[in-house]
PDB file of N, CA and C in Angstrom:
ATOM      1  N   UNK A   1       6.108 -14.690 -18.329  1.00  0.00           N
ATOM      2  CA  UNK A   1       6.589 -13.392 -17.868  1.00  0.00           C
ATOM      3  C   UNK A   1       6.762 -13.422 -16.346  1.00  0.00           C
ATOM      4  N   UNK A   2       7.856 -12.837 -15.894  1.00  0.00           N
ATOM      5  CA  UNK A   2       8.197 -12.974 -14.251  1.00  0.00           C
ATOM      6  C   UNK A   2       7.168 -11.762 -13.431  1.00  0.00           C
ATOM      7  N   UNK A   3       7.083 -12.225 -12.640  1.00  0.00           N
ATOM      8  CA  UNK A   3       6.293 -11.194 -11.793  1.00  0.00           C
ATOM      9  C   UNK A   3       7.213  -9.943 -11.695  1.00  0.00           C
ATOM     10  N   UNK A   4       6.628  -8.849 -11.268  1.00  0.00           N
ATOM     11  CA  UNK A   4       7.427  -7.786 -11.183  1.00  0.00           C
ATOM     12  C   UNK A   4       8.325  -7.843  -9.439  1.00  0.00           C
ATOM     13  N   UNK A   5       9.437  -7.220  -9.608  1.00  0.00           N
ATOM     14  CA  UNK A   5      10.003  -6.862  -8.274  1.00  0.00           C
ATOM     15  C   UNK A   5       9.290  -6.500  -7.231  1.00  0.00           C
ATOM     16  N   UNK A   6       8.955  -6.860  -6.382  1.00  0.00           N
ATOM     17  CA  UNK A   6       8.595  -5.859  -5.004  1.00  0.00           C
ATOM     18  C   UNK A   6       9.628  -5.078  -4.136  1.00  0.00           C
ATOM     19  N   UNK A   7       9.046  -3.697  -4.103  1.00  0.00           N
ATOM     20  CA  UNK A   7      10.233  -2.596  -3.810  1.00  0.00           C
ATOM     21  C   UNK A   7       9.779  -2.426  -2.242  1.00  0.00           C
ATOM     22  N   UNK A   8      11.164  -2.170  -1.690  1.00  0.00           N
ATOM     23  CA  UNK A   8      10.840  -2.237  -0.199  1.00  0.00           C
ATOM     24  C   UNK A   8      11.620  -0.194  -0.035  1.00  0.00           C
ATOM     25  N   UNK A   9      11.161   0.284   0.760  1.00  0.00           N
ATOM     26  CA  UNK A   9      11.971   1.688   1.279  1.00  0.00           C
ATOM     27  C   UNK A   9      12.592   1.462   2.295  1.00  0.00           C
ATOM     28  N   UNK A  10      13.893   1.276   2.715  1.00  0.00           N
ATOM     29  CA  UNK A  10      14.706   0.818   3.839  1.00  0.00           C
ATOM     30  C   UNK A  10      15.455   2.436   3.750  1.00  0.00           C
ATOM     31  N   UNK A  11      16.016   2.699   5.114  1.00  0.00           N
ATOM     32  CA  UNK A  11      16.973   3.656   6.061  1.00  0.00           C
ATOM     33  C   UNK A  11      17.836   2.628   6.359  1.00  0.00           C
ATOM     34  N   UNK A  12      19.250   2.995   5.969  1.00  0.00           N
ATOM     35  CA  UNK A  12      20.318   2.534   6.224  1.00  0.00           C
ATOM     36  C   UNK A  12      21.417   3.417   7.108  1.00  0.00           C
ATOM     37  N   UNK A  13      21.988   3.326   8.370  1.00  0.00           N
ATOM     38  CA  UNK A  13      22.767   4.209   9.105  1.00  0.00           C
ATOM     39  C   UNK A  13      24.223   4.301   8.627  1.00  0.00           C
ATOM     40  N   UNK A  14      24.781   3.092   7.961  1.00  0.00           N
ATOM     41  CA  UNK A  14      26.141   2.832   8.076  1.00  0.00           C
ATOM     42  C   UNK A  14      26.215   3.374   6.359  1.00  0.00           C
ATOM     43  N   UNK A  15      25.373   3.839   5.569  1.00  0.00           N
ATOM     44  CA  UNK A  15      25.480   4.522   4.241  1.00  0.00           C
ATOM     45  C   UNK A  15      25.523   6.147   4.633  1.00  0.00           C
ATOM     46  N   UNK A  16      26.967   6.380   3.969  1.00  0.00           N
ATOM     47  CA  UNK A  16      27.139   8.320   4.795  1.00  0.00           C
ATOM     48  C   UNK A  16      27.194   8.611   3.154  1.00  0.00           C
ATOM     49  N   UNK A  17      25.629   8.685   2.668  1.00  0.00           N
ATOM     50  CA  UNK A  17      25.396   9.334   1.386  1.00  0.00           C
ATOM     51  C   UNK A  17      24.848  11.045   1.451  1.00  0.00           C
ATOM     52  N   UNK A  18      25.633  11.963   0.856  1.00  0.00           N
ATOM     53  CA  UNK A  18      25.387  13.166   1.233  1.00  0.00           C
ATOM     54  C   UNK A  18      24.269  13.435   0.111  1.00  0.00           C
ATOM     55  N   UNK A  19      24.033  14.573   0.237  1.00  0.00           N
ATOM     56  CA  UNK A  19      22.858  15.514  -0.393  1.00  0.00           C
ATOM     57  C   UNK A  19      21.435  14.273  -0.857  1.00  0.00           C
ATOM     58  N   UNK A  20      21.236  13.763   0.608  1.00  0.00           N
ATOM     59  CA  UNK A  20      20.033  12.881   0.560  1.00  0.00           C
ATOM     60  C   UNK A  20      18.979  13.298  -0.591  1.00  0.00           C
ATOM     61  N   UNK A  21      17.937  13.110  -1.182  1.00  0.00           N
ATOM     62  CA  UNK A  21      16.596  13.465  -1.863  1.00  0.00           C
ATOM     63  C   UNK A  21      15.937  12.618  -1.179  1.00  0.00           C
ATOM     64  N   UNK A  22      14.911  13.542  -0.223  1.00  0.00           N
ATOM     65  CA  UNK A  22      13.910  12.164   0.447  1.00  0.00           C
ATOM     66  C   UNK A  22      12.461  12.028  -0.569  1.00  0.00           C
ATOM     67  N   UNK A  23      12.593  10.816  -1.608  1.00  0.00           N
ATOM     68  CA  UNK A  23      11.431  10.615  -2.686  1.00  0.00           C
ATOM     69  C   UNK A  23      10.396  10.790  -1.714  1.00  0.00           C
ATOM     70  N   UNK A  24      10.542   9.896  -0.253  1.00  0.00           N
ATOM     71  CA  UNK A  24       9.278   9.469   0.363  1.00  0.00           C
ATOM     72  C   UNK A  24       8.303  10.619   0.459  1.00  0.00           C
ATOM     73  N   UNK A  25       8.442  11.245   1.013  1.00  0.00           N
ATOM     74  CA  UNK A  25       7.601  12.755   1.350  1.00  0.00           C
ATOM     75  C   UNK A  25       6.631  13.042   0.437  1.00  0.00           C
ATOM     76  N   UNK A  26       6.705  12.435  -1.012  1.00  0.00           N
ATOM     77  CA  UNK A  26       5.889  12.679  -2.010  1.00  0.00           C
ATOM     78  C   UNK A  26       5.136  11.295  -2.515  1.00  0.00           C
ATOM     79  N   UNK A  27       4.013  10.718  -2.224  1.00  0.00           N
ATOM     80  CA  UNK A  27       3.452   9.730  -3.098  1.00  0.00           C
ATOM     81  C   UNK A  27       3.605   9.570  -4.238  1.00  0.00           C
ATOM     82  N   UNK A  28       3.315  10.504  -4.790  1.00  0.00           N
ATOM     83  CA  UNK A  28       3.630  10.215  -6.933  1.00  0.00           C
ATOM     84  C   UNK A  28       4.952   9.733  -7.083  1.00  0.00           C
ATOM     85  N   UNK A  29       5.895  10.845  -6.554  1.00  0.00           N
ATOM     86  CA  UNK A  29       7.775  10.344  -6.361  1.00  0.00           C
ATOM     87  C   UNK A  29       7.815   8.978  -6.464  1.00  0.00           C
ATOM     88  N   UNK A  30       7.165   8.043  -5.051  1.00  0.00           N
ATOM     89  CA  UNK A  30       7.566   6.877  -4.587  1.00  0.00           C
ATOM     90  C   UNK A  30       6.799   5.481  -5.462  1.00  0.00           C
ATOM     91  N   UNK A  31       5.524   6.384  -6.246  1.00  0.00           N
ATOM     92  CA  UNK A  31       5.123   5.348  -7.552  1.00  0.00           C
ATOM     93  C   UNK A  31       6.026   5.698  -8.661  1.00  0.00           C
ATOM     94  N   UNK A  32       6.804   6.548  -8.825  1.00  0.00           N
ATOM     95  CA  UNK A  32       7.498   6.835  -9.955  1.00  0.00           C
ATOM     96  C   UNK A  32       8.790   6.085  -9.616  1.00  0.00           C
ATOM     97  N   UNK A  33       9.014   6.027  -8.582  1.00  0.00           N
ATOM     98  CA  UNK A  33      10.404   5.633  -8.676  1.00  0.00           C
ATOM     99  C   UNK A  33       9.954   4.095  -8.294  1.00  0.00           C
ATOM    100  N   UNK A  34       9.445   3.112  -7.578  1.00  0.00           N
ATOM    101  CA  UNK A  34       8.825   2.344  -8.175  1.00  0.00           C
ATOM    102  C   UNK A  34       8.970   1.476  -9.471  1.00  0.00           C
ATOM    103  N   UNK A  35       8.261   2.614 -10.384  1.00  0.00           N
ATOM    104  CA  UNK A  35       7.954   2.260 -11.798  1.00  0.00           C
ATOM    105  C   UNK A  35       9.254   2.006 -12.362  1.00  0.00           C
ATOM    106  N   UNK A  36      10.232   3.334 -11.990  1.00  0.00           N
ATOM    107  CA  UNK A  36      11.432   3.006 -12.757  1.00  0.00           C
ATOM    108  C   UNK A  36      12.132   2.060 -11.999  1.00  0.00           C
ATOM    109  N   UNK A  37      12.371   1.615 -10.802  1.00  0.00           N
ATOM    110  CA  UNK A  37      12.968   0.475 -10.222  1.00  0.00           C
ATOM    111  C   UNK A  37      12.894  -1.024 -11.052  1.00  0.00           C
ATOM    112  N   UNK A  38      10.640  -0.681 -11.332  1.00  0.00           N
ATOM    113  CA  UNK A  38      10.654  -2.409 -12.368  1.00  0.00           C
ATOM    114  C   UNK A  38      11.393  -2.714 -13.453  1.00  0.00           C
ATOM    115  N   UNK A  39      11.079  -1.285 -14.071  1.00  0.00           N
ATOM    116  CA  UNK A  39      11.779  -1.345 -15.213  1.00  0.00           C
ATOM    117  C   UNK A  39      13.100  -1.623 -15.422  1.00  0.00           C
ATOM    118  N   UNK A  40      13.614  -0.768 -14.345  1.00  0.00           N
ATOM    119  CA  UNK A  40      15.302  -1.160 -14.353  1.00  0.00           C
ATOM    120  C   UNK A  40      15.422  -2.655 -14.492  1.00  0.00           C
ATOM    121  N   UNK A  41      14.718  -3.107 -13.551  1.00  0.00           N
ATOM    122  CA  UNK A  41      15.454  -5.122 -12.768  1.00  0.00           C
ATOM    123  C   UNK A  41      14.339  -5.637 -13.670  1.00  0.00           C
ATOM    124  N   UNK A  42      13.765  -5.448 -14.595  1.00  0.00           N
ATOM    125  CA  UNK A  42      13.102  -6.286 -16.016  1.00  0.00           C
ATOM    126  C   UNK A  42      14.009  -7.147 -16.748  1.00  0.00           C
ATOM    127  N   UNK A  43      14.931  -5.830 -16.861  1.00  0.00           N
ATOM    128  CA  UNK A  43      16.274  -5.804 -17.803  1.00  0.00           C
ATOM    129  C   UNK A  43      17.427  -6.942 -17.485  1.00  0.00           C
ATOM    130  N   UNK A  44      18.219  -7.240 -18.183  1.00  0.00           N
ATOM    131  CA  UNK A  44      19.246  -8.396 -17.917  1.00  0.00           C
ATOM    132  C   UNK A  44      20.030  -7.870 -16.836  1.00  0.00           C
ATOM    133  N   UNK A  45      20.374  -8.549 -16.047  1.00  0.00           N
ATOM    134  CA  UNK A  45      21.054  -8.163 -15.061  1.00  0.00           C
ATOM    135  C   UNK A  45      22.433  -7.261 -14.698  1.00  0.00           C
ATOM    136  N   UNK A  46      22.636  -6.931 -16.259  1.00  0.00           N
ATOM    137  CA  UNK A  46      24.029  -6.627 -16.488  1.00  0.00           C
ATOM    138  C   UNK A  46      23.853  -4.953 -16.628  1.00  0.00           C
ATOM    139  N   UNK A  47      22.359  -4.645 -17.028  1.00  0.00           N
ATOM    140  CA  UNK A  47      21.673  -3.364 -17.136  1.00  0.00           C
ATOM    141  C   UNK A  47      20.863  -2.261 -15.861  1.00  0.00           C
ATOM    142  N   UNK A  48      21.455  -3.255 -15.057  1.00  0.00           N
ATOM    143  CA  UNK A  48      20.400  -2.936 -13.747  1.00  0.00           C
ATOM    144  C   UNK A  48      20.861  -1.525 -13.151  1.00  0.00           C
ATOM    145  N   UNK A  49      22.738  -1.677 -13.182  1.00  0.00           N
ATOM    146  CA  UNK A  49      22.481  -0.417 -12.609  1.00  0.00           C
ATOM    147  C   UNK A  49      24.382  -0.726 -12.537  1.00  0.00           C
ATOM    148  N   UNK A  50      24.729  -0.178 -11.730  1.00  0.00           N
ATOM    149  CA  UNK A  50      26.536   0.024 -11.268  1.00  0.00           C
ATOM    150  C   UNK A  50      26.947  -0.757  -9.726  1.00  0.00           C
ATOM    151  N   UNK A  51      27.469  -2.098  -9.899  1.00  0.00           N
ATOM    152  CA  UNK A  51      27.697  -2.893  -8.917  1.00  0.00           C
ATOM    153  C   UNK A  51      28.879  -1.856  -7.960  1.00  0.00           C
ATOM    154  N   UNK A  52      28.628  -2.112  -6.679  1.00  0.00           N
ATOM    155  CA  UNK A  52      29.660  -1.738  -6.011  1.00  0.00           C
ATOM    156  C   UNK A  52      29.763  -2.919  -4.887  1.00  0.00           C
ATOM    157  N   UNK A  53      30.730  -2.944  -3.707  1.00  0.00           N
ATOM    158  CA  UNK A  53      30.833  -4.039  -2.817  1.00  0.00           C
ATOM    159  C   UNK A  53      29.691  -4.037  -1.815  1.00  0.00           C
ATOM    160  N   UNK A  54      29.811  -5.404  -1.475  1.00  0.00           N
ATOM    161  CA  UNK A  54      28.646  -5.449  -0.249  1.00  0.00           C
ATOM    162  C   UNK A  54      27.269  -5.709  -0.820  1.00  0.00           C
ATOM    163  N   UNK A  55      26.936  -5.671  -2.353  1.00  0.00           N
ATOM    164  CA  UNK A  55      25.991  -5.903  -2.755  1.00  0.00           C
ATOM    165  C   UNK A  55      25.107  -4.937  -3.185  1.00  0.00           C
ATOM    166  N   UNK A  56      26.150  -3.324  -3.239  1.00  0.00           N
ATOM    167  CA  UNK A  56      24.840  -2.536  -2.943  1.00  0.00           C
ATOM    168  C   UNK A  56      24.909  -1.905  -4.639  1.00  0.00           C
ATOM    169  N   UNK A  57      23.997  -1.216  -5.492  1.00  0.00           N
ATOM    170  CA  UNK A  57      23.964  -1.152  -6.616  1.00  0.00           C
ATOM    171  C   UNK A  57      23.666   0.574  -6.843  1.00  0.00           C
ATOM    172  N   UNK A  58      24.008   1.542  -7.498  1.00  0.00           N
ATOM    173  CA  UNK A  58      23.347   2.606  -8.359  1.00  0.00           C
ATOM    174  C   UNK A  58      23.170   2.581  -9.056  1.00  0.00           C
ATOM    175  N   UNK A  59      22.400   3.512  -9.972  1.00  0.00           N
ATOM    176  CA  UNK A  59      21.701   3.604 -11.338  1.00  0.00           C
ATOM    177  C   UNK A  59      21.119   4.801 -11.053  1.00  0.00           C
ATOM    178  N   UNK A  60      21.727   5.428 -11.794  1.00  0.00           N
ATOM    179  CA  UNK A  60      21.002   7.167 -12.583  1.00  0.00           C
ATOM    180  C   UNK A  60      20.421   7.208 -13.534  1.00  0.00           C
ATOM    181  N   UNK A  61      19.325   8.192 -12.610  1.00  0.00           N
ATOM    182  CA  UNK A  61      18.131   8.014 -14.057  1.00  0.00           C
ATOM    183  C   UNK A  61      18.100   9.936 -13.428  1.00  0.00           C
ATOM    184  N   UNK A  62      18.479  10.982 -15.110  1.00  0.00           N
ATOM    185  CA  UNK A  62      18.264  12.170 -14.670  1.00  0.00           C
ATOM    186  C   UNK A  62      19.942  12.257 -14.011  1.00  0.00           C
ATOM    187  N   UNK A  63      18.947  13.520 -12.721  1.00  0.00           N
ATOM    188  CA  UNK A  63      20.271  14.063 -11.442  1.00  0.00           C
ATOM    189  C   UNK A  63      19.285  13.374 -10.419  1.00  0.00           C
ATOM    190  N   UNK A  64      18.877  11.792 -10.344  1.00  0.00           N
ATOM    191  CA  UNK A  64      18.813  10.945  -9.297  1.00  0.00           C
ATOM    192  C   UNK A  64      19.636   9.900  -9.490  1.00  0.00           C
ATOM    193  N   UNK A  65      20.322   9.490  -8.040  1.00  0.00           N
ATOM    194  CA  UNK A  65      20.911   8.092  -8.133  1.00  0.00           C
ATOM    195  C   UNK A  65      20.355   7.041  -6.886  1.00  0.00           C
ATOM    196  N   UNK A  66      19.894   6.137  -7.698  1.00  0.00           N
ATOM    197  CA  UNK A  66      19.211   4.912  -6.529  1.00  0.00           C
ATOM    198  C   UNK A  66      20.340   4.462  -6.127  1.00  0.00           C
ATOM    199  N   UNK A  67      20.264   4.474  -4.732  1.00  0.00           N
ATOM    200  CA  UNK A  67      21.031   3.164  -4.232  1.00  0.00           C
ATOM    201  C   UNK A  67      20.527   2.028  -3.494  1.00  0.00           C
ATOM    202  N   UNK A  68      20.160   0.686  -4.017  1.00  0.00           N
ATOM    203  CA  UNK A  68      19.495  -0.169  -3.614  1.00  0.00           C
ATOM    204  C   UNK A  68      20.049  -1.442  -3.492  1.00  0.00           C
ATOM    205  N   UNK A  69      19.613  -2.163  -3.077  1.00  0.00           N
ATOM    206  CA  UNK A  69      19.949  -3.957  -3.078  1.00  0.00           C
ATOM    207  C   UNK A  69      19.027  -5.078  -3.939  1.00  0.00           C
ATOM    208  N   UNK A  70      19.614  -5.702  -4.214  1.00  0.00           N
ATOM    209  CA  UNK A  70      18.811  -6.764  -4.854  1.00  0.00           C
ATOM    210  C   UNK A  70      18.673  -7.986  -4.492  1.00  0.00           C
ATOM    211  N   UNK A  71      17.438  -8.142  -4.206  1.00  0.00           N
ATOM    212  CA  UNK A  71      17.551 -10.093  -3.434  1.00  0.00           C
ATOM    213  C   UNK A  71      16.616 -10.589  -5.141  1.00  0.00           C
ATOM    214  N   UNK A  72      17.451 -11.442  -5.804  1.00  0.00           N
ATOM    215  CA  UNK A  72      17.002 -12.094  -6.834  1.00  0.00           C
ATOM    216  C   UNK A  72      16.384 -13.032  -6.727  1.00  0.00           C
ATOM    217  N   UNK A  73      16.545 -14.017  -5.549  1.00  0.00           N
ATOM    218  CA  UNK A  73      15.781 -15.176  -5.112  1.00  0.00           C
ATOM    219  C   UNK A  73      13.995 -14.673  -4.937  1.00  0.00           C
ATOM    220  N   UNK A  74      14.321 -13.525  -4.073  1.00  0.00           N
ATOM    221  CA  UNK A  74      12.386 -12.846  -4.066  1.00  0.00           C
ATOM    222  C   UNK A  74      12.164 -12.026  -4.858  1.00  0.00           C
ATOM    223  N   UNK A  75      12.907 -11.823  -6.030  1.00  0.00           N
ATOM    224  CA  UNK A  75      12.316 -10.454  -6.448  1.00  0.00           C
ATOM    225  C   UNK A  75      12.461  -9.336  -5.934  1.00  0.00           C
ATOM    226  N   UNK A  76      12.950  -9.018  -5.157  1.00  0.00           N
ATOM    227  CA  UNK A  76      12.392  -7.541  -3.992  1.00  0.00           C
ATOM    228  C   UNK A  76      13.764  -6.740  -4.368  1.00  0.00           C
ATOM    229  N   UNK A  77      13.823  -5.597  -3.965  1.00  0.00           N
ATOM    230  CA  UNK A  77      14.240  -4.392  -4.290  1.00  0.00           C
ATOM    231  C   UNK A  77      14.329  -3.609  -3.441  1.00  0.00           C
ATOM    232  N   UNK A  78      15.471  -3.353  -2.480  1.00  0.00           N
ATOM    233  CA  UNK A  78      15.465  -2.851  -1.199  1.00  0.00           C
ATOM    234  C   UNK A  78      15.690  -1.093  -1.862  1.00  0.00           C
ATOM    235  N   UNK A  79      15.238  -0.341  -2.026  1.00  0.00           N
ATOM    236  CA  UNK A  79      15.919   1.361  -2.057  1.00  0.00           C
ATOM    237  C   UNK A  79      16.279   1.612  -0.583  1.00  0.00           C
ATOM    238  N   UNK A  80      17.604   2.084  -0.706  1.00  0.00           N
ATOM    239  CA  UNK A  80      18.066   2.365   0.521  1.00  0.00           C
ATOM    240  C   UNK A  80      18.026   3.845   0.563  1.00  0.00           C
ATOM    241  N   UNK A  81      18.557   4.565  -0.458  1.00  0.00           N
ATOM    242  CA  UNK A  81      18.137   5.954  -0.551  1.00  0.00           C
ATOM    243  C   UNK A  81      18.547   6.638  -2.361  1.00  0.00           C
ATOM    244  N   UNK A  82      18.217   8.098  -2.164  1.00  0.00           N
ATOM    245  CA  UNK A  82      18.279   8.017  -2.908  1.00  0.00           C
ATOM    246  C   UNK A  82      18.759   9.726  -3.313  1.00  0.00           C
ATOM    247  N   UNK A  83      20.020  10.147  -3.752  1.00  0.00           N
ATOM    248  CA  UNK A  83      20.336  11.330  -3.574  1.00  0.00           C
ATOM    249  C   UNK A  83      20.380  12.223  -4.929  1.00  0.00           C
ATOM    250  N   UNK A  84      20.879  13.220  -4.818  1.00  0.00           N
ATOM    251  CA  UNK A  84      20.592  13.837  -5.939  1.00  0.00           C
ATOM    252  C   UNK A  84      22.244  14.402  -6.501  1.00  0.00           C
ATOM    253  N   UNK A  85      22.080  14.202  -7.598  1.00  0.00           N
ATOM    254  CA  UNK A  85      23.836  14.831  -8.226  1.00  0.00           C
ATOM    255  C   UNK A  85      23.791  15.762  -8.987  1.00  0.00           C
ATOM    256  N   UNK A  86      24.956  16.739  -9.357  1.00  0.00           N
ATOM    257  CA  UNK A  86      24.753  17.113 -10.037  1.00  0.00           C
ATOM    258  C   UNK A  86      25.172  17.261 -11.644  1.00  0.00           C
ATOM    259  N   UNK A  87      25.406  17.955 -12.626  1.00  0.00           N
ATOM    260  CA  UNK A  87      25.168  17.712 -13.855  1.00  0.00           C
ATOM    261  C   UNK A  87      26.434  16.917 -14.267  1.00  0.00           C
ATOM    262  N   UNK A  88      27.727  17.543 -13.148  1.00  0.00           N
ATOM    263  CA  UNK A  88      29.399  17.105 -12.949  1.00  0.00           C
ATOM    264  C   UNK A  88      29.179  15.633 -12.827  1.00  0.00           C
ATOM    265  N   UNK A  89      28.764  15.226 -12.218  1.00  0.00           N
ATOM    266  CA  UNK A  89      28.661  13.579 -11.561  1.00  0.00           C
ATOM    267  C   UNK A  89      28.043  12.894 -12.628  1.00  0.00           C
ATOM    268  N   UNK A  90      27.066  13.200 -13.125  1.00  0.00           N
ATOM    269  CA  UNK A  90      26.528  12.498 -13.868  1.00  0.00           C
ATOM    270  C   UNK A  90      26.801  11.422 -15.185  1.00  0.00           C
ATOM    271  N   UNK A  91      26.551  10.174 -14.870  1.00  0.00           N
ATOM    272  CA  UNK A  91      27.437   9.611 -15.879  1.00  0.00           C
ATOM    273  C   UNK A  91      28.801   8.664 -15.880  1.00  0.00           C
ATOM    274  N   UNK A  92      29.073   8.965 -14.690  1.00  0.00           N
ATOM    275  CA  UNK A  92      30.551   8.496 -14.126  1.00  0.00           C
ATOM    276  C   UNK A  92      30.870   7.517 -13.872  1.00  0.00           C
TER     277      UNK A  92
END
C-alpha cells in the first residue's frame, strides 16, 4: 500500500479565482479537506479530479472546488485554494 499524499496549503497570486472559501480559518475544515484530498489521489489517476493547463487540477466535492497541483514523484498535494460554487456550476 502507498503511503498517503502529503498536502501542502500554498497562496498563489497569479490564480484570479473569485468567491475564495478560506478552509484555513477552521482546523476541522483543513483535516477534512485533507481527508478528502487522500482519498481523491488514492484513486487512479484518471479520477483525481479535472486536468486543466499548467498542471493545475479541480475536483468538486459538494459546492467546493479544490484547486491543487500534483507532484506524483513525492506524493504531495499542493491546495492552492479553494472556492465555493454554486448549485449552476456544479458538475460542469
Amino acid at each position: 500500500m502507498n503511503p498517503p499524499f502529503i498536502v501542502h496549503w500554498e497562496k498563489r497570486a497569479d490564480l484570479d479565482l473569485a468567491r475564495i472559501y478560506n478552509a484555513a480559518a477552521d482546523k476541522n475544515e483543513i483535516t477534512r479537506c485533507e481527508n478528502i484530498a487522500n482519498k481523491a489521489l488514492s484513486r487512479h489517476p484518471d479520477s483525481i479530479g479535472k486536468y486543466h493547463s499548467e498542471g493545475l487540477y479541480t475536483h468538486d466535492f459538494g459546492l467546493l472546488r479544490f484547486c491543487y497541483h500534483i507532484d506524483f514523484t513525492h506524493r504531495a498535494v499542493y491546495i492552492l485554494e479553494i472556492i465555493q460554487i454554486s448549485w449552476d456550476e456544479e458538475n460542469i
